[in-house]
Protein backbone atom coordinates (compact mmCIF):
# COMPACT_ATOMS: atom_id res chain seq x y z
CA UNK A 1 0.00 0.00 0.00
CA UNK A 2 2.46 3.12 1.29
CA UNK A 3 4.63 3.81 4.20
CA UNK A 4 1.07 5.53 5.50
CA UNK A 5 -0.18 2.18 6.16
CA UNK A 6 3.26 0.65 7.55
CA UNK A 7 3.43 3.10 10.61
CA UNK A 8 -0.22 2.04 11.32
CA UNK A 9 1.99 -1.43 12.14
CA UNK A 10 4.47 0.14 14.29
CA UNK A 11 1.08 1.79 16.38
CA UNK A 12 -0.39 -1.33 16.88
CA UNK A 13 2.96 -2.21 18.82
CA UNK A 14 3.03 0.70 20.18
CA UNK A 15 -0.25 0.26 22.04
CA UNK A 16 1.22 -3.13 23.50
CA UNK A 17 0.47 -6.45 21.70
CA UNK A 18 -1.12 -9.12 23.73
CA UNK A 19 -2.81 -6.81 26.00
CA UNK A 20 -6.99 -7.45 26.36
CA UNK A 21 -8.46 -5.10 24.22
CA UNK A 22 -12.30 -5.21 23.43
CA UNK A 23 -12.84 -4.21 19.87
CA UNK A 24 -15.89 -3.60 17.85
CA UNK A 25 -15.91 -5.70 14.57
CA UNK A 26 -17.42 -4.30 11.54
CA UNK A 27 -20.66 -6.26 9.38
CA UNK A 28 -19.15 -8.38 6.65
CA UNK A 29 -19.33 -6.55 3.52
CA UNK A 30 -20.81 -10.01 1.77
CA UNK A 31 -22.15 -11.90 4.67
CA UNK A 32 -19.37 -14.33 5.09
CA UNK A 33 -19.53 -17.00 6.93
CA UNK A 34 -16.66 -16.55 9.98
CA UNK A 35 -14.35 -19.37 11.31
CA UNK A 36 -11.56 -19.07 13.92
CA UNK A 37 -7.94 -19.15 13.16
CA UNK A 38 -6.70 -22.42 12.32
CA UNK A 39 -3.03 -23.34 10.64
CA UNK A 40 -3.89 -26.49 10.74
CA UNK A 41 -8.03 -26.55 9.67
CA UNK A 42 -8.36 -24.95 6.35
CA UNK A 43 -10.94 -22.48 5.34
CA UNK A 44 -13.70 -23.09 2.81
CA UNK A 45 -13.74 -20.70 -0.68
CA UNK A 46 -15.64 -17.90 1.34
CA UNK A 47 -15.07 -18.15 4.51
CA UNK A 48 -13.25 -15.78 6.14
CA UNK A 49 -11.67 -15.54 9.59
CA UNK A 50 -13.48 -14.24 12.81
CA UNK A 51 -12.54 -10.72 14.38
CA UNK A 52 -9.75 -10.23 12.49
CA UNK A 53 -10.04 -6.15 13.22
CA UNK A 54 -8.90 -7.77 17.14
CA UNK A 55 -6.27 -10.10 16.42
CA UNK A 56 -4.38 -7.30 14.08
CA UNK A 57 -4.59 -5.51 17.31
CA UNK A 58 -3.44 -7.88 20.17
CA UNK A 59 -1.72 -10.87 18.82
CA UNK A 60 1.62 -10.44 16.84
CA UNK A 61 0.12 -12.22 13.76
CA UNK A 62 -2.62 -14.21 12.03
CA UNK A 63 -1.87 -17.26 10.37
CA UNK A 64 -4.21 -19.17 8.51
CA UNK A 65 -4.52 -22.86 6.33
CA UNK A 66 -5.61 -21.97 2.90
CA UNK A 67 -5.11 -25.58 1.28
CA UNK A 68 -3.17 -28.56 2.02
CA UNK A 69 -0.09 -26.23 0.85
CA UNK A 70 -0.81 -22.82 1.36
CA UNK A 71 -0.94 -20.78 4.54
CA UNK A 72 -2.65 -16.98 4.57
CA UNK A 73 -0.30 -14.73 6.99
CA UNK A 74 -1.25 -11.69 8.69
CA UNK A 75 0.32 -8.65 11.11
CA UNK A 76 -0.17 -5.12 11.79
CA UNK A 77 -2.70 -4.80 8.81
CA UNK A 78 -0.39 -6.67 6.51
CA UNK A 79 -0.94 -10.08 4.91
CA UNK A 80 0.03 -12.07 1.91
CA UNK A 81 0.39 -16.09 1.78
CA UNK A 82 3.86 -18.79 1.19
CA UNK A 83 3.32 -21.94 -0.21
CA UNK A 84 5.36 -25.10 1.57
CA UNK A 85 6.57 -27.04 -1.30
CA UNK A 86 7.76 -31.21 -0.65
CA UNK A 87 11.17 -29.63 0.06
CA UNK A 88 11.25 -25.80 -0.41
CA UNK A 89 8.71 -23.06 1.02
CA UNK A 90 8.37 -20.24 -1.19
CA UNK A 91 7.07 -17.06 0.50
CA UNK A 92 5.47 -14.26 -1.55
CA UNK A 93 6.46 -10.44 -0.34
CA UNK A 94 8.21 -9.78 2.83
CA UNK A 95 6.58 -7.26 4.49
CA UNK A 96 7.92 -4.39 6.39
CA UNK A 97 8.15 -5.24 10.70
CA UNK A 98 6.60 -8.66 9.66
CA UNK A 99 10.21 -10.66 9.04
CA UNK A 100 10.25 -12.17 12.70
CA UNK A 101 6.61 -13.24 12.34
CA UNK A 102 6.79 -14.41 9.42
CA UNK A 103 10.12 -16.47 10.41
CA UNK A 104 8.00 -17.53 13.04
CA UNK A 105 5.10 -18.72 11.76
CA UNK A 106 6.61 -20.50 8.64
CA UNK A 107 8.72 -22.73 11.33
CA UNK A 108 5.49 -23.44 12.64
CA UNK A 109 3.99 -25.49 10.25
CA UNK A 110 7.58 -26.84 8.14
CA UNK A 111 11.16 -27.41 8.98
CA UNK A 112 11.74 -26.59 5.50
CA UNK A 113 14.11 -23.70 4.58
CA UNK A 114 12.57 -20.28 2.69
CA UNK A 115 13.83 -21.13 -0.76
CA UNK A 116 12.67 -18.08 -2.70
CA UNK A 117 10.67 -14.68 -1.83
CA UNK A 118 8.78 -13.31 -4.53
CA UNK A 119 8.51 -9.53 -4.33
CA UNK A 120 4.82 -8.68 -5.54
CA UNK A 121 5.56 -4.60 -7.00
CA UNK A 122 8.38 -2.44 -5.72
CA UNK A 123 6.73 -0.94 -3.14
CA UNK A 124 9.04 -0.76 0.09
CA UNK A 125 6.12 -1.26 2.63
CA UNK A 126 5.48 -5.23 0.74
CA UNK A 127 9.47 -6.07 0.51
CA UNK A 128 11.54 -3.54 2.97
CA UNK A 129 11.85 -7.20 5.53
CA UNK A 130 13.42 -9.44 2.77
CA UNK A 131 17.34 -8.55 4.30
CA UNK A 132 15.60 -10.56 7.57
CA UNK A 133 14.43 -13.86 5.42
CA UNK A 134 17.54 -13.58 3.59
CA UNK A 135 19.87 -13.60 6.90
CA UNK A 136 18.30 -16.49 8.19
CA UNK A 137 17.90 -18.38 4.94
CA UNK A 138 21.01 -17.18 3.06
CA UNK A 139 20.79 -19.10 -0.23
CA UNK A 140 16.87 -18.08 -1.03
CA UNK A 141 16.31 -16.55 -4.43
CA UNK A 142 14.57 -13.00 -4.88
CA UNK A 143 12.18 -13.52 -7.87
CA UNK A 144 10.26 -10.42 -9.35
CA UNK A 145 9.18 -9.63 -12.94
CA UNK A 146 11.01 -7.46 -15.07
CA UNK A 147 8.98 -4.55 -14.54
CA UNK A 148 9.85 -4.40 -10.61
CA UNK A 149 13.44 -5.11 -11.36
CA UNK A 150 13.57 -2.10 -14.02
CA UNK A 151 11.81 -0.04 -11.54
CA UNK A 152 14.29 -0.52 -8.32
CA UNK A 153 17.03 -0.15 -10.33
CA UNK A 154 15.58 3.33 -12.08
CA UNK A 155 15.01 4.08 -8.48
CA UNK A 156 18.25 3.57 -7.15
CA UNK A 157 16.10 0.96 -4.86
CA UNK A 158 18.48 -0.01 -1.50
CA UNK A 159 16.71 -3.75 -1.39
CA UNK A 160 17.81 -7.15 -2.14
CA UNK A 161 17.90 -6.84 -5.96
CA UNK A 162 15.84 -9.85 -7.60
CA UNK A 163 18.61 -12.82 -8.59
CA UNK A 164 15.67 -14.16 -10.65
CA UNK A 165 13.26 -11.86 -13.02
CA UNK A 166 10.63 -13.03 -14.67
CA UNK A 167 11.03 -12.00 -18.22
CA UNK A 168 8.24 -9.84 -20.11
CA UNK A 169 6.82 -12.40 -22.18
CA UNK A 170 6.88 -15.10 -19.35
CA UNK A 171 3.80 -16.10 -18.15
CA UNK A 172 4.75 -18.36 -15.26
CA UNK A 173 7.44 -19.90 -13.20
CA UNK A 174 8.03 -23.43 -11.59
CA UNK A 175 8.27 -23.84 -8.01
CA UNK A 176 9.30 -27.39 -7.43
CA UNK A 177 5.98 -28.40 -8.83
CA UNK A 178 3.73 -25.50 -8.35
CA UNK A 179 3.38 -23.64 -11.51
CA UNK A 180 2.83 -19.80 -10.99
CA UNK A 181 0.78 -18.02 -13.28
CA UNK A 182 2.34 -13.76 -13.62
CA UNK A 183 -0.36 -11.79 -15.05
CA UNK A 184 0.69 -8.16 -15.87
CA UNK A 185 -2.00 -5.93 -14.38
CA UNK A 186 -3.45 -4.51 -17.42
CA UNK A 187 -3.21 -0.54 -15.91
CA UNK A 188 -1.20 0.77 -13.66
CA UNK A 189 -3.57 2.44 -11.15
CA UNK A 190 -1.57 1.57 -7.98
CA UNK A 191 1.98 0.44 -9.01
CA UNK A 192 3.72 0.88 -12.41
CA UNK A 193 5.11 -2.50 -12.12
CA UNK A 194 1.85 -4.74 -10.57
CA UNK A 195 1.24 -7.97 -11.19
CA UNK A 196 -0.55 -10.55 -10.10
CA UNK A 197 0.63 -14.12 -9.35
CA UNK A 198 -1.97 -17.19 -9.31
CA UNK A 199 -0.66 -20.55 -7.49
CA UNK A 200 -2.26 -22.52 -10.23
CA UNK A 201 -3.86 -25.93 -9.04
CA UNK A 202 -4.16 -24.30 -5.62
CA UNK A 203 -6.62 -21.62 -6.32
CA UNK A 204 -5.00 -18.73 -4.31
CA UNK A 205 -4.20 -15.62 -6.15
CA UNK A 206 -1.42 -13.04 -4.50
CA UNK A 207 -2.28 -9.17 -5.59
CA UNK A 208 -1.76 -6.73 -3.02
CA UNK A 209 -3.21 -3.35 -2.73
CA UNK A 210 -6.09 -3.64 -4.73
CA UNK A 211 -8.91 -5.21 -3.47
CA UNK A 212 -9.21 -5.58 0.61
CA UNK A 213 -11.41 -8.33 1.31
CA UNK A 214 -14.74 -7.95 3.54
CA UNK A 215 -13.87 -3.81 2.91
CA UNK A 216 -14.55 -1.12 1.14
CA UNK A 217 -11.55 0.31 -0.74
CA UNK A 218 -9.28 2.05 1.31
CA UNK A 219 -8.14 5.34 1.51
CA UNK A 220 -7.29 7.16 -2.15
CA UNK A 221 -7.75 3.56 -3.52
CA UNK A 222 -5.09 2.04 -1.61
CA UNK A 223 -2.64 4.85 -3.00
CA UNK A 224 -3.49 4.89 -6.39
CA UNK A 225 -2.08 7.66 -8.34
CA UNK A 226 -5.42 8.38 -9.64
CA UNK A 227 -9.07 6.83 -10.35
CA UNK A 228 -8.62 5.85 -13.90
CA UNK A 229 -7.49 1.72 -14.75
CA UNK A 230 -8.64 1.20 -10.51
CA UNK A 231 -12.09 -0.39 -11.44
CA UNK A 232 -10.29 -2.42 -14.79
CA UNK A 233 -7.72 -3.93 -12.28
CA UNK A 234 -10.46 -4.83 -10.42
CA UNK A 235 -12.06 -7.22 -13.26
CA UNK A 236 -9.00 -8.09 -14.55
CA UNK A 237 -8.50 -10.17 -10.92
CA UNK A 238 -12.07 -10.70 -11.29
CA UNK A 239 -11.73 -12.98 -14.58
CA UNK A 240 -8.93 -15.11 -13.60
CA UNK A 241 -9.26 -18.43 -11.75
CA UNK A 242 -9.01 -18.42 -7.85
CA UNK A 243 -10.72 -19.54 -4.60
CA UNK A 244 -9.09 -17.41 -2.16
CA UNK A 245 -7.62 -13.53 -2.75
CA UNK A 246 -4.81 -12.41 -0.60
CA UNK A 247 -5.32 -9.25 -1.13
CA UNK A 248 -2.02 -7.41 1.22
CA UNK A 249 -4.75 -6.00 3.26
CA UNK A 250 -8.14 -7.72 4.88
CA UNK A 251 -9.26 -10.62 5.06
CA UNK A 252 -9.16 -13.84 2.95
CA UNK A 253 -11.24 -12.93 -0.27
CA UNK A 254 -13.08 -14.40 -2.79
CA UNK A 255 -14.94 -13.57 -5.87
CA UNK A 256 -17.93 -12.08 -3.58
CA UNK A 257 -15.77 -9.67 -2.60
CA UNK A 258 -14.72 -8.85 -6.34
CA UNK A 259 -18.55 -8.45 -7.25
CA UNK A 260 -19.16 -6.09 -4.30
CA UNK A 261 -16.06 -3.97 -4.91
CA UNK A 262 -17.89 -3.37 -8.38
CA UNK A 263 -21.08 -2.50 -7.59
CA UNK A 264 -19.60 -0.04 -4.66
CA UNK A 265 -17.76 1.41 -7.78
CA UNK A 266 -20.99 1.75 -9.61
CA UNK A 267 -22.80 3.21 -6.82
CA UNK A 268 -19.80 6.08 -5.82
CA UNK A 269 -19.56 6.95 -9.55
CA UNK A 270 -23.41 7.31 -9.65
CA UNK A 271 -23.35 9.27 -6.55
CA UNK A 272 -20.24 11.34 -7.53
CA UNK A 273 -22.00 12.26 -11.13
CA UNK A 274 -25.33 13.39 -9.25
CA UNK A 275 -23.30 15.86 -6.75
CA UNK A 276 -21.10 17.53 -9.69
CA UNK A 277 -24.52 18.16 -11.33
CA UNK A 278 -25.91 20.01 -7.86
CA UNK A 279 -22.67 21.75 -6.57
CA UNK A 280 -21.71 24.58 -8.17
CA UNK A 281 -18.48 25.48 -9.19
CA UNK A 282 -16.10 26.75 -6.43
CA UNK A 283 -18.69 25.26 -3.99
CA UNK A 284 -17.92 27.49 -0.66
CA UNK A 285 -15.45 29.91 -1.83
CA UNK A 286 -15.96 33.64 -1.34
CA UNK A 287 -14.97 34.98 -4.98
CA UNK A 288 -14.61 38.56 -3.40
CA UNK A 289 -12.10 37.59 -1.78
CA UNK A 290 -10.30 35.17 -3.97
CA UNK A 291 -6.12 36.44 -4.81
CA UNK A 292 -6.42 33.49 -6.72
CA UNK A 293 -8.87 30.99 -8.56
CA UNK A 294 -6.43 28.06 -7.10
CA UNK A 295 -9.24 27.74 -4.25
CA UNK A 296 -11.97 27.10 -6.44
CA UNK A 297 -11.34 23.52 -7.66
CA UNK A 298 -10.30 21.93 -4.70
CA UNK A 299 -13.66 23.07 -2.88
CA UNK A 300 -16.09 22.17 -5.52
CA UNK A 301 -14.43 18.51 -4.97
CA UNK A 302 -14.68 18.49 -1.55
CA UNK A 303 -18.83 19.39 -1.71
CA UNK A 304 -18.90 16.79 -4.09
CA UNK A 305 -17.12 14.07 -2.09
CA UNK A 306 -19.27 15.19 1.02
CA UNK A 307 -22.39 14.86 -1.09
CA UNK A 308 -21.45 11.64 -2.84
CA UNK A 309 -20.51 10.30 0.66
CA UNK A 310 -23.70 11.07 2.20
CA UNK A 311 -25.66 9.45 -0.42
CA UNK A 312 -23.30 5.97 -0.21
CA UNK A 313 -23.43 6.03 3.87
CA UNK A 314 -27.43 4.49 4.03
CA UNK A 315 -26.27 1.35 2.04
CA UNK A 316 -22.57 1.35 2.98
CA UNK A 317 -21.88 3.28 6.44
CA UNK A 318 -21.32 0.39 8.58
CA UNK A 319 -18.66 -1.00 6.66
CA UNK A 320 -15.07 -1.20 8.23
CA UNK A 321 -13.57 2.11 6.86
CA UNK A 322 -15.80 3.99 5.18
CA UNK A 323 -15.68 7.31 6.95
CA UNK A 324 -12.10 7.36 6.41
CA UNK A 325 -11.89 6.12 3.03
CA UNK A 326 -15.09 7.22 1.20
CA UNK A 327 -14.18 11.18 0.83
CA UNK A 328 -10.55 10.47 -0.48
CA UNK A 329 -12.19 8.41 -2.78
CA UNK A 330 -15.11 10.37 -4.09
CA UNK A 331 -12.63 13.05 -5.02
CA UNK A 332 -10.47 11.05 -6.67
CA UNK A 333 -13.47 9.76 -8.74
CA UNK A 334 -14.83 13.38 -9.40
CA UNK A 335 -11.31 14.49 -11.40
CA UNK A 336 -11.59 10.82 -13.34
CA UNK A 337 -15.13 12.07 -14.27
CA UNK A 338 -14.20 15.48 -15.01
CA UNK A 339 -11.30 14.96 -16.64
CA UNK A 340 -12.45 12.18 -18.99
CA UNK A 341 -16.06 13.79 -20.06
């Protein structure tokens, strides 16, 4: 997501992991069925796991059976999966504070060694604890696609540099005998090198930053640079063939959340186009005493994110993050539809 998100990790330790903490837990967003935490008792396609909101807060991680191979992982907000191969485990993203848990919980289910960390986009917040998995499995492969190995090194980037890239035209890789599917997302509304990786024959897909299961979509669309290619990003997962979404953020998904991130896109864009037809221009801004007209955009799409966000809080209000997220969003969706008229 961003470094925004990451210090919401170092918070949550800051408030004192472990301690009691009652916490209120938010409606599911498509009435999932809840289960408790199991590594060793996999979840069904749709379930998803019970207070999760909690745990994030007072236990130092989540961790999860998927399938028979495949283990969901979770801390301070942050999750993403590793597959435990007959002799190898190969862990996708390391995320940043999460190295020691993640250490942790992988020797918790295997005695096998970390054999290759796949770095999902070159965003620091999803990679920045790959020096820790390296140190404690020195020989483990960094495998990213070309696009995320052009981008660190036009970026000067200070991580592990991948020792294997996935080439432009490659659509998959072999892990012992788990073939990865690498599906270039087809816009580049959060990352300019995203991509999304599907353990074929497993039916977990790895995308983070996107889509946060039993959510709405966070804050600016998870740090998108803008509105336009979010919602195509959003199909393109969509279309492919999965059972369970690790999303980077939220809980375990699966195509229910897909068709209710949609339809929340249709409804803000519907409510977004109804308040730029009922605001005026410059919504809120005294023009006699304007030095500038700089004022004038910005508050027209602030009415209009406070209108469109009244008219999605009925349906939507209850939903873990809304308050916080919707208003970013609204705006961000009112210069995608004024822009591209």
């Amino acid at each position: 997501m961003s470094r925004k998100i990451s210090l919401v990790a170092a918070a949550v330790l800051a408030l004192g992991i472990g301690a009691p903490m009652a916490r209120a837990e938010t409606p599911s967003t498509v009435g999932a069925t809840y289960r408790a935490e199991s590594a060793t008792v996999a979840l069904a396609p749709g379930e998803k796991i019970e207070t999760l909101f909690t745990k994030n807060m007072t236990q130092p991680y989540i961790l999860q059976k998927l399938t028979d191979r495949v283990y969901f992982y979770q801390g301070g907000f942050y999750g993403t999966v590793f597959y435990v191969g007959a002799e190898r485990v190969l862990l996708f993203d390391a995320l940043e504070g999460q190295g020691p848990g993640l250490l942790e919980a992988i020797g918790s289910v295997t005695d096998l060694p970390v054999a290759a960390i796949v770095y999902s986009h070159n965003h620091a917040d999803h990679i920045n604890d790959a020096p820790k998995i390296l140190a404690a499995f020195p020989g483990a492969q960094v495998i990213a696609t070309e696009a995320t190995a052009a981008q660190m090194a036009r970026l000067g980037s200070a991580h592990p540099a991948p020792t294997e890239v996935i080439g432009a035209e490659e659509a998959s890789f072999l892990f012992e005998g788990l073939e990865v599917g690498v599906v270039r997302a087809a816009d580049d509304a959060h990352a300019h090198d995203h991509a999304i990786f599907v353990l074929n024959g497993e039916g977990v897909v790895h995308v983070p930053d996107v889509i946060n299961p039993d959510q709405p979509p966070f804050w600016s669309f998870a740090g998108s640079a803008s509105y336009l290619g979010y919602r195509e990003i959003v199909e393109q997962i969509g279309a492919l063939d999965w059972q369970y979404l690790s999303g980077g953020h939220g809980n375990v998904g699966s195509h229910e959340d897909i068709a209710f991130y949609l339809a929340y896109l249709d409804g803000l864009e519907a409510a977004v186009g109804q308040a730029m037809g009922e605001a005026p221009w410059g919504f809120g801004v005294d023009a006699s005493t304007l030095t500038a007209h700089t004022a004038m955009l910005p508050a027209w799409y602030g009415e209009i994110a406070r209108r469109a966000t009244e008219t999605m809080r009925p349906e939507y209000g209850a939903f873990y993050g809304f308050e916080a997220a919707t208003p970013a969003n609204a705006e961000m969706v009112a210069e995608y539809l004024f822009s591209y008229r």
